[in-house]
N, C-alpha and C. Protein backbone atom coordinates (compact mmCIF):
# COMPACT_ATOMS: atom_id res chain seq x y z
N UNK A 1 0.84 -1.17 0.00
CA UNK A 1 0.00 0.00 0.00
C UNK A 1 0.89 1.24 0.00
N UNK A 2 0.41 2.14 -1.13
CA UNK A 2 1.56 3.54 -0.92
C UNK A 2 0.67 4.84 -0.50
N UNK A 3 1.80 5.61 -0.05
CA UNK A 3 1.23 7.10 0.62
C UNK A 3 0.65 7.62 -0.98
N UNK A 4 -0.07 8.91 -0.79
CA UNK A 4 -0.51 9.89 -1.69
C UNK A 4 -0.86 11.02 -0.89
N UNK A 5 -0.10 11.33 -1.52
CA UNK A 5 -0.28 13.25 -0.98
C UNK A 5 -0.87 14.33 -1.94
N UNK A 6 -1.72 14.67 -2.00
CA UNK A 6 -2.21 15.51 -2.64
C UNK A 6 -1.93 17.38 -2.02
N UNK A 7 -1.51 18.00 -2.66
CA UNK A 7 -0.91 19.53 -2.30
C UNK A 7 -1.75 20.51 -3.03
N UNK A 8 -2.64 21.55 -2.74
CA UNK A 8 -3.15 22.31 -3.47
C UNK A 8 -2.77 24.16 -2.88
N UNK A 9 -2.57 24.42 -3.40
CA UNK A 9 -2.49 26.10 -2.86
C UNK A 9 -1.11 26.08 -3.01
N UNK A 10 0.12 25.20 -3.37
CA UNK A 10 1.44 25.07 -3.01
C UNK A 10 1.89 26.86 -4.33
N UNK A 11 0.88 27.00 -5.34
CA UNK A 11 1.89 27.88 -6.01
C UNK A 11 1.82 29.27 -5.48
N UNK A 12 0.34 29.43 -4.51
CA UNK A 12 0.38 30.84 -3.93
C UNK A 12 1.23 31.24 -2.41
N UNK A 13 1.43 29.62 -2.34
CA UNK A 13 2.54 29.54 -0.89
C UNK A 13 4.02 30.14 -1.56
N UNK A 14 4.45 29.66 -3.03
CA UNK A 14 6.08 29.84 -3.31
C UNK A 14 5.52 31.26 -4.36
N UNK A 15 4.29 32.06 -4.55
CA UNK A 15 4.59 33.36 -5.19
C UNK A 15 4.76 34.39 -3.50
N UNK A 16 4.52 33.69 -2.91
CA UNK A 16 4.48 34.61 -1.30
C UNK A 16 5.98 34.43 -1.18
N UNK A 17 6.32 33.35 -0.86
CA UNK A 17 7.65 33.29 -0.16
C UNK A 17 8.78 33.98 -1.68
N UNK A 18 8.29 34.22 -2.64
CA UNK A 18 8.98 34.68 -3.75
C UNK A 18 9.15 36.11 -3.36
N UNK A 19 7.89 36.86 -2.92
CA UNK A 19 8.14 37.93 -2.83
C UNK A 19 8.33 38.70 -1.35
N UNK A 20 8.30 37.81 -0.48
CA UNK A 20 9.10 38.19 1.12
C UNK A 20 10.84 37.98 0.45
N UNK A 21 11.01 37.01 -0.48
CA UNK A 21 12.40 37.65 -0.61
C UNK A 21 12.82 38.61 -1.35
N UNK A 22 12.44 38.88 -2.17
CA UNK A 22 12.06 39.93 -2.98
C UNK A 22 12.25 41.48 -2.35
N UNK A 23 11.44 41.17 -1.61
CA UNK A 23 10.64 42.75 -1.00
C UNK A 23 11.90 42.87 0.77
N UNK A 24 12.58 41.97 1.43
CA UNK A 24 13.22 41.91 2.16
C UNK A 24 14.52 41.25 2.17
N UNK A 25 14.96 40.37 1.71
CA UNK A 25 16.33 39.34 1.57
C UNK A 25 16.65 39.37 0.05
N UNK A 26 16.38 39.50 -0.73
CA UNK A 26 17.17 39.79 -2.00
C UNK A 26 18.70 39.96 -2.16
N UNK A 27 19.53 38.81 -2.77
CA UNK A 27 20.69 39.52 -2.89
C UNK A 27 21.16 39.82 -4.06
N UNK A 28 20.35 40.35 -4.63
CA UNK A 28 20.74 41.49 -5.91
C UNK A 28 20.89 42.95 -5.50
N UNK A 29 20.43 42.77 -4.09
CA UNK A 29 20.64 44.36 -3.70
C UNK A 29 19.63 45.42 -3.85
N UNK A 30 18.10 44.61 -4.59
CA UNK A 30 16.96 45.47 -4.80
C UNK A 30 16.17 46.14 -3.47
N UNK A 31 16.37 45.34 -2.77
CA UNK A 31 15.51 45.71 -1.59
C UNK A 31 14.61 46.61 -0.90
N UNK A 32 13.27 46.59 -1.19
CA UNK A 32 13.02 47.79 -0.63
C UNK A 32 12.34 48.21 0.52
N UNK A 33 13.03 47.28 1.42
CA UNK A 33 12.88 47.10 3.11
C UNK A 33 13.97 47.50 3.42
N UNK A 34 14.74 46.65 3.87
CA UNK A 34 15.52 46.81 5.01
C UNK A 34 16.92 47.57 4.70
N UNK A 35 17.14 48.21 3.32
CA UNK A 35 18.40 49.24 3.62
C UNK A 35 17.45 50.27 3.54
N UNK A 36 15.94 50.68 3.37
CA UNK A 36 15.66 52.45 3.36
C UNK A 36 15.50 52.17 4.90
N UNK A 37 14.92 51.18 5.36
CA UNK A 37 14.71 50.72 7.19
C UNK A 37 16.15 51.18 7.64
N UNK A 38 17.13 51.04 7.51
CA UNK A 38 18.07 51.23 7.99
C UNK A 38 18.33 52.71 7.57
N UNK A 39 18.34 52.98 6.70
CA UNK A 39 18.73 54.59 6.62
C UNK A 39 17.58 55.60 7.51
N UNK A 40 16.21 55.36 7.64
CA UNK A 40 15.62 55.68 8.32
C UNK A 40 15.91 55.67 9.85
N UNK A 41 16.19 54.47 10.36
CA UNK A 41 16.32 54.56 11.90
C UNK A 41 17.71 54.99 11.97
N UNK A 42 18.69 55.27 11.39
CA UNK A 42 19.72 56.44 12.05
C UNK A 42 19.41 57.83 11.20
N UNK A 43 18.62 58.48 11.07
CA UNK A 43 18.33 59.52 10.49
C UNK A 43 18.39 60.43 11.95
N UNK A 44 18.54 60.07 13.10
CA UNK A 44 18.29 61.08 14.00
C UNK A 44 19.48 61.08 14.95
N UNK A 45 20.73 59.95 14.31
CA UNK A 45 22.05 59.59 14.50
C UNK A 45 22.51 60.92 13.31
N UNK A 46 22.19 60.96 12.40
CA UNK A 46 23.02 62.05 11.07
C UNK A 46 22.24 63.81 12.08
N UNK A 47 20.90 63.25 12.18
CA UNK A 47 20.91 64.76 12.84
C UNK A 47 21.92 65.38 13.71
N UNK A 48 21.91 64.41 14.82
CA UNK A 48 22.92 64.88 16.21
C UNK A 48 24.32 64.93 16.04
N UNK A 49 24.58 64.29 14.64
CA UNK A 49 25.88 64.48 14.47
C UNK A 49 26.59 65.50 13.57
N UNK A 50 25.51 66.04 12.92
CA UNK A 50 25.55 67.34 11.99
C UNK A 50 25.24 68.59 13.36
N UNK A 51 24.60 68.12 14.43
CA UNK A 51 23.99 69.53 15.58
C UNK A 51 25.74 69.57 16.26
N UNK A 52 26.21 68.54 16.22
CA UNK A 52 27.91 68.13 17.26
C UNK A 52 28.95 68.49 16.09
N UNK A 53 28.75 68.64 15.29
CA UNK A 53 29.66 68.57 14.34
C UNK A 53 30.55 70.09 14.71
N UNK A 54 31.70 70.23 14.57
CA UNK A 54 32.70 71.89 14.97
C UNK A 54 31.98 72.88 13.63
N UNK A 55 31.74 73.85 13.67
CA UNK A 55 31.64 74.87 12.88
C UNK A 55 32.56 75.64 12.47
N UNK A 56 32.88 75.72 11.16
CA UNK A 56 33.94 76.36 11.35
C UNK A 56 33.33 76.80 9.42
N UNK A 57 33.70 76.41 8.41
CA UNK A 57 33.38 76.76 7.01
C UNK A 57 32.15 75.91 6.97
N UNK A 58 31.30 74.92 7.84
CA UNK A 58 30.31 74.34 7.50
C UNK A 58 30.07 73.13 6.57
N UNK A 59 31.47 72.89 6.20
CA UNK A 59 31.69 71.77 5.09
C UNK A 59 31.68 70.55 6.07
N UNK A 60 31.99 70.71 7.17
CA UNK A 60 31.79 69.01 7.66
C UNK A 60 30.60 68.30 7.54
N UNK A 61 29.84 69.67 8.57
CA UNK A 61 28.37 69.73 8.44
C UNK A 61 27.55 69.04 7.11
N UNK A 62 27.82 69.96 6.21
CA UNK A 62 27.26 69.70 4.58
C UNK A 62 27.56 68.15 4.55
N UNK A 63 28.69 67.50 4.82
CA UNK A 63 29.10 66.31 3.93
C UNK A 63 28.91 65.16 4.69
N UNK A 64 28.07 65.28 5.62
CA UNK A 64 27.89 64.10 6.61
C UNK A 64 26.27 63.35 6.00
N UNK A 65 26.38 62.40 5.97
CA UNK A 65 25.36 61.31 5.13
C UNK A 65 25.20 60.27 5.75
N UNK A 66 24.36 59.52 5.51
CA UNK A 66 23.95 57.85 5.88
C UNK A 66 24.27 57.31 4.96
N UNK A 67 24.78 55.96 4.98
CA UNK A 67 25.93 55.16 3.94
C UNK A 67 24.78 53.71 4.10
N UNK A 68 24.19 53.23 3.63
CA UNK A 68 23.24 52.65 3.68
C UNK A 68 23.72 51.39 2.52
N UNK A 69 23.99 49.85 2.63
CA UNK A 69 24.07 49.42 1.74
C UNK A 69 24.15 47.38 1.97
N UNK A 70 23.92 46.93 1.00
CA UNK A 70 24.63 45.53 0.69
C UNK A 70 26.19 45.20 1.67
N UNK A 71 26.71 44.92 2.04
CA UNK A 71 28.21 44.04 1.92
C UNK A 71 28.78 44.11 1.03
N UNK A 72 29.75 44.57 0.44
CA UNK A 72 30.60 44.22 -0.78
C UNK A 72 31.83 43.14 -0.13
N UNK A 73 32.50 42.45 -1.38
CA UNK A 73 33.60 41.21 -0.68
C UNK A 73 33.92 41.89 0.15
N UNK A 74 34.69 43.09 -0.47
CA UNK A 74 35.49 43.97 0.41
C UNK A 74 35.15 44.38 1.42
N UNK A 75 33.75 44.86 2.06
CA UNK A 75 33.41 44.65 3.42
C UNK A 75 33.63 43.86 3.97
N UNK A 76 33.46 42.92 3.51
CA UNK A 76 33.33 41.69 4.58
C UNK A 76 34.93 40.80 4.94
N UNK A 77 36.38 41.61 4.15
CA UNK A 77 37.29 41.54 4.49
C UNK A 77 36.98 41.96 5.80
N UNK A 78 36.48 43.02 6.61
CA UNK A 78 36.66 43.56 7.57
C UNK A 78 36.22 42.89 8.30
N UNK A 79 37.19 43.52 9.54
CA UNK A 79 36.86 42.44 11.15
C UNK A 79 35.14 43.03 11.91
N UNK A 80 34.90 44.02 10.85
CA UNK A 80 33.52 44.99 11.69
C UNK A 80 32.53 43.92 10.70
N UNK A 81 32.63 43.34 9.87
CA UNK A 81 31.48 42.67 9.14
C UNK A 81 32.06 41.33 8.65
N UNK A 82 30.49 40.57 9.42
CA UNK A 82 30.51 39.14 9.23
C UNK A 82 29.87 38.87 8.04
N UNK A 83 29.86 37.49 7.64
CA UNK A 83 29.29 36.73 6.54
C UNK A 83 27.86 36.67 6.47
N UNK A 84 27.11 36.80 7.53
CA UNK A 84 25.87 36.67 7.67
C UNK A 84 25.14 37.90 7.76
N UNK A 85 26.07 38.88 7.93
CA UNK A 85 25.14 40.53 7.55
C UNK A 85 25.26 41.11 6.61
N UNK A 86 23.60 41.66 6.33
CA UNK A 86 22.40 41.59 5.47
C UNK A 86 23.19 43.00 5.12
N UNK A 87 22.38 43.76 5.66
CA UNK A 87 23.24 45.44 5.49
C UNK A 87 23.98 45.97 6.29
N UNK A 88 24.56 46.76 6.00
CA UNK A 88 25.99 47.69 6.62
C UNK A 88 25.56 49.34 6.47
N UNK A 89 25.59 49.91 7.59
CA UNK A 89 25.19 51.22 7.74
C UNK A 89 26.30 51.92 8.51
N UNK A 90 26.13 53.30 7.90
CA UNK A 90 27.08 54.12 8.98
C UNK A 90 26.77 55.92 8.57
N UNK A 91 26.84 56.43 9.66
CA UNK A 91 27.03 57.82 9.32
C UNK A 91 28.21 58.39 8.91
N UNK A 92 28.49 59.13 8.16
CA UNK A 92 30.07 59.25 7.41
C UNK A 92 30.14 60.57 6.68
N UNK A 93 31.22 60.75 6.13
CA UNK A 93 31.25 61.85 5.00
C UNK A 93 30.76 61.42 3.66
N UNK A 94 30.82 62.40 3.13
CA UNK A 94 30.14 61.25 1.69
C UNK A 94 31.70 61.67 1.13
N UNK A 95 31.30 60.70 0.08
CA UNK A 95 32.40 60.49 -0.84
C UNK A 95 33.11 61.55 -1.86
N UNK A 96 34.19 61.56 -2.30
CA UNK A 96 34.92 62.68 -2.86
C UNK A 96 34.16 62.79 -3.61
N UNK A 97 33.37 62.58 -4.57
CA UNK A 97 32.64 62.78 -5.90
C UNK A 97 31.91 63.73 -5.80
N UNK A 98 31.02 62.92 -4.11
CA UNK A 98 29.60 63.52 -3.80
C UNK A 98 30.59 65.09 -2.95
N UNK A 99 31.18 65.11 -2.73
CA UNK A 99 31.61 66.43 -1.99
C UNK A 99 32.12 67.09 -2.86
N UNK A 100 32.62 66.79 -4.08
CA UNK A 100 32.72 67.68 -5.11
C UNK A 100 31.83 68.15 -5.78
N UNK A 101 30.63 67.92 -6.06
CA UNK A 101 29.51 68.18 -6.01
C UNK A 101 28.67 69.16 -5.14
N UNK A 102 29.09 69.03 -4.17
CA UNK A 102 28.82 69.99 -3.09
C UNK A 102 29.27 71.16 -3.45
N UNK A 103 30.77 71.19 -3.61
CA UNK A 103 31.77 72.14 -3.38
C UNK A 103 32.64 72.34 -2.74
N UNK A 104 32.80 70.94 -1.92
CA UNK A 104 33.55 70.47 -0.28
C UNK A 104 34.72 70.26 -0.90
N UNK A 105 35.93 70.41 -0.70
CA UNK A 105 36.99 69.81 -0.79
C UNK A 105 36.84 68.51 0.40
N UNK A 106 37.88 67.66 -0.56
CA UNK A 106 37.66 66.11 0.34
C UNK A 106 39.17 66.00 1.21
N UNK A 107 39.28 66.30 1.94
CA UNK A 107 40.28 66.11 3.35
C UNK A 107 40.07 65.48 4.21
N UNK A 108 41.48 65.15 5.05
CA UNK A 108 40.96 64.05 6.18
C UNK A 108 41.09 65.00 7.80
N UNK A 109 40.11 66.41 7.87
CA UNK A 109 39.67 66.87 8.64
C UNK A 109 38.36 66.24 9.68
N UNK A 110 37.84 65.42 8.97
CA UNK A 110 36.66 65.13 9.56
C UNK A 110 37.24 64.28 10.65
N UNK A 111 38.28 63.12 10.00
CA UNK A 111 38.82 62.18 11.16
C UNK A 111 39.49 63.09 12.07
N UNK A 112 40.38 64.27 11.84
CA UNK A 112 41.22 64.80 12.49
C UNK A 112 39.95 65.48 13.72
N UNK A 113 38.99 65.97 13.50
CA UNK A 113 38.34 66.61 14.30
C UNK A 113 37.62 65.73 15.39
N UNK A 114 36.87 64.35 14.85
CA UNK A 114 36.55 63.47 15.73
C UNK A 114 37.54 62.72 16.80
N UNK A 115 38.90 62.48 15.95
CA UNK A 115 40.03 61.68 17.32
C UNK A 115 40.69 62.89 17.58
N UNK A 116 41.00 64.08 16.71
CA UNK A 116 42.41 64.72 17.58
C UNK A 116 43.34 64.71 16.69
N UNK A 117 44.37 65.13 16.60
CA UNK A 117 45.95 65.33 16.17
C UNK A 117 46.57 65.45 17.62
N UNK A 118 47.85 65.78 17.07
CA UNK A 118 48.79 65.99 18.22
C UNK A 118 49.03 67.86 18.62
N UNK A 119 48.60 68.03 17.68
CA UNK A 119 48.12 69.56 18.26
C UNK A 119 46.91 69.96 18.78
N UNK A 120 45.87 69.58 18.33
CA UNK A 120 44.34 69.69 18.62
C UNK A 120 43.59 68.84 19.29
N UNK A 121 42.84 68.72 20.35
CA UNK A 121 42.34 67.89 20.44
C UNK A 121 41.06 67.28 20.23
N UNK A 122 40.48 66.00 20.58
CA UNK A 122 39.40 65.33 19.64
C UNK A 122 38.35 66.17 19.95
N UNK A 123 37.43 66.56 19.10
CA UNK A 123 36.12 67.17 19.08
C UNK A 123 34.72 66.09 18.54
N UNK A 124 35.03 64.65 19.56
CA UNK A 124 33.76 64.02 18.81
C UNK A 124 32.71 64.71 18.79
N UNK A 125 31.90 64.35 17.50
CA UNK A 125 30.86 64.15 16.85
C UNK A 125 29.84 63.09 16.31
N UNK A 126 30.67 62.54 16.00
CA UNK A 126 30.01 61.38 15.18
C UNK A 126 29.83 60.26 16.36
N UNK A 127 30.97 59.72 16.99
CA UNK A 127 30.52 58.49 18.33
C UNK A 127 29.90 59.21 19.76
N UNK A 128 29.70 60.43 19.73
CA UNK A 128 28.83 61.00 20.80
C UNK A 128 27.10 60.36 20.32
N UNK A 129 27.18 61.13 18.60
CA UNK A 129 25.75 60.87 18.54
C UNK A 129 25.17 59.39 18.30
N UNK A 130 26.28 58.59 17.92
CA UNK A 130 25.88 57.39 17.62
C UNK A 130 25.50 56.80 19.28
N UNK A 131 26.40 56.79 20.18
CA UNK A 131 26.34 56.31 21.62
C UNK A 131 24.72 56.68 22.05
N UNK A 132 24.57 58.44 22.01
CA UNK A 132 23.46 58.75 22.95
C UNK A 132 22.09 57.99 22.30
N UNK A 133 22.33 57.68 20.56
CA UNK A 133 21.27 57.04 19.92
C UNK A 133 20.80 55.58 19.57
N UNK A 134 22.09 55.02 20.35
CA UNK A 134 22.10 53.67 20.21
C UNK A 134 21.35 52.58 20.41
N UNK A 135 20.31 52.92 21.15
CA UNK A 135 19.01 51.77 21.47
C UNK A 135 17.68 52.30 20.99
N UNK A 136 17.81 53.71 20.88
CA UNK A 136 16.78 54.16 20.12
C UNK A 136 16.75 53.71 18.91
N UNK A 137 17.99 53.76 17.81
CA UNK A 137 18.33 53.41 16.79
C UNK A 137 17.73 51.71 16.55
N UNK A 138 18.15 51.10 17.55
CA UNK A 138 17.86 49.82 17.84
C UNK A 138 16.03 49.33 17.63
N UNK A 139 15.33 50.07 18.58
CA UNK A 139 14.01 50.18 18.93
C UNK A 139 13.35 50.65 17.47
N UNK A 140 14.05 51.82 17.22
CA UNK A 140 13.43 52.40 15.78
C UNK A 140 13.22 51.34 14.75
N UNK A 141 14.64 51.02 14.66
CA UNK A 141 14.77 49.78 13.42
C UNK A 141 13.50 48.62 13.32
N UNK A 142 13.68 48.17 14.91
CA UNK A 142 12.58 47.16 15.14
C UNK A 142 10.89 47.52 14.66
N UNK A 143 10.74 48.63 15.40
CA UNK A 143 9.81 48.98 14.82
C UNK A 143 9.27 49.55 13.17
N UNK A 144 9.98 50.19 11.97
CA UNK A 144 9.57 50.07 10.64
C UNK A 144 9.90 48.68 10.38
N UNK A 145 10.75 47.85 10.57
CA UNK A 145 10.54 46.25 10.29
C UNK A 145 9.01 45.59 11.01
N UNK A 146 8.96 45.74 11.91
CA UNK A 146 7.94 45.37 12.62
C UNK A 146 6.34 46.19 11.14
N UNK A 147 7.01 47.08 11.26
CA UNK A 147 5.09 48.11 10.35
C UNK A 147 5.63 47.92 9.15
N UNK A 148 6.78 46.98 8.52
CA UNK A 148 6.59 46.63 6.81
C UNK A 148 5.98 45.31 7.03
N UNK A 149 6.79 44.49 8.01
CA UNK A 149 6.49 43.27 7.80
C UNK A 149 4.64 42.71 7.66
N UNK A 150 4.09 43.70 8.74
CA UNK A 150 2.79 43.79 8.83
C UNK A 150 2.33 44.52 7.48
N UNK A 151 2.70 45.52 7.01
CA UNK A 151 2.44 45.59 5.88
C UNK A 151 2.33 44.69 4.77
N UNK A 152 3.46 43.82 4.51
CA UNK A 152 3.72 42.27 3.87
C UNK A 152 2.56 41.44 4.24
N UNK A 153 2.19 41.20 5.29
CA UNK A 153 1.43 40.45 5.46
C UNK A 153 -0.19 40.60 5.46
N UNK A 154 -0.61 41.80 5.15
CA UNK A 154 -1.68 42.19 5.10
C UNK A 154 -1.93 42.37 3.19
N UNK A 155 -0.74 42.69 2.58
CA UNK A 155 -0.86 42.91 0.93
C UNK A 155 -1.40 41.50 0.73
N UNK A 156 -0.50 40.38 1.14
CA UNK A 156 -0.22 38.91 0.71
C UNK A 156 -1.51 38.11 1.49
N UNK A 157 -1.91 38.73 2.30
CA UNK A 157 -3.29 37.40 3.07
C UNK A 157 -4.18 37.95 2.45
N UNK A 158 -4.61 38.99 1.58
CA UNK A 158 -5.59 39.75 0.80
C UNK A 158 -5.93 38.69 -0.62
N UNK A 159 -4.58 38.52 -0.81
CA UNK A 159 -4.59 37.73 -2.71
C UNK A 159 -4.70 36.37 -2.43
């Protein structure tokens, strides 16, 4: 005597799970969850660190951004990123291109102002605001993951 299994609904089970990866785990890098999720919940990490930032010509100010992205190999050379993370975020300067664009000259003032030289000393900015925002950042995150995912699941139990 043999088993029989009969399966019905199986293709609206794999167009769902097609598009939770899609819409969240994708590694083509499309994503349109969890790196704007991430640029969102430190958006108030770039504030406090543009309010801390030294004044002086205002170019630090101007060139400070959220770096929002994939892993490249080359990240993941680094001892700060493992094999198993999704995205990599940071508040930063933007890049020579983008600061030429601006009008910024691209120098390595920004580091000099956050650690110090041997003449000056450190004026953090950037790990003040990241520290004071750090579980908020945390909480934030959780929560737009938490109101897409529910979003996901309310598009998809509809069809």
């Amino acid at each position: 005597m043999g088993v029989s299994i009969k399966l019905e609904g199986i293709g609206e089970v794999d167009k769902a799970l097609k598009a939770l990866e899609d819409e969240f785990g994708d590694k083509m890098a499309r994503s349109k969850v969890l790196v704007p999720a991430v640029r969102e919940a430190l958006k108030p990490v770039l504030a406090e660190a543009k309010a801390n930032a030294p004044k002086d010509s205002g170019g630090l100010e101007k060139s400070l951004v959220i770096e929002a992205r994939r892993p490249t190999r080359r990240d993941r050379r680094s001892k700060y990123v493992t094999q198993t993370d999704t995205v990599i975020a940071a508040v930063t300067t933007a890049s020579g291109k983008k600061l030429a664009k601006m009008g910024i000259k691209s120098d390595a003032r920004a580091i000099a102002q956050e650690f110090g030289t041997a003449k000056h000393p450190a004026q953090p900015y950037l790990r003040t605001a990241l520290e004071s925002n750090a579980q908020s950042t945390v909480n934030s995150l959780a929560s737009i993951l938490a109101r897409r995912i529910e979003q996901f699941k309310s598009k998809y139990s509809k069809g």
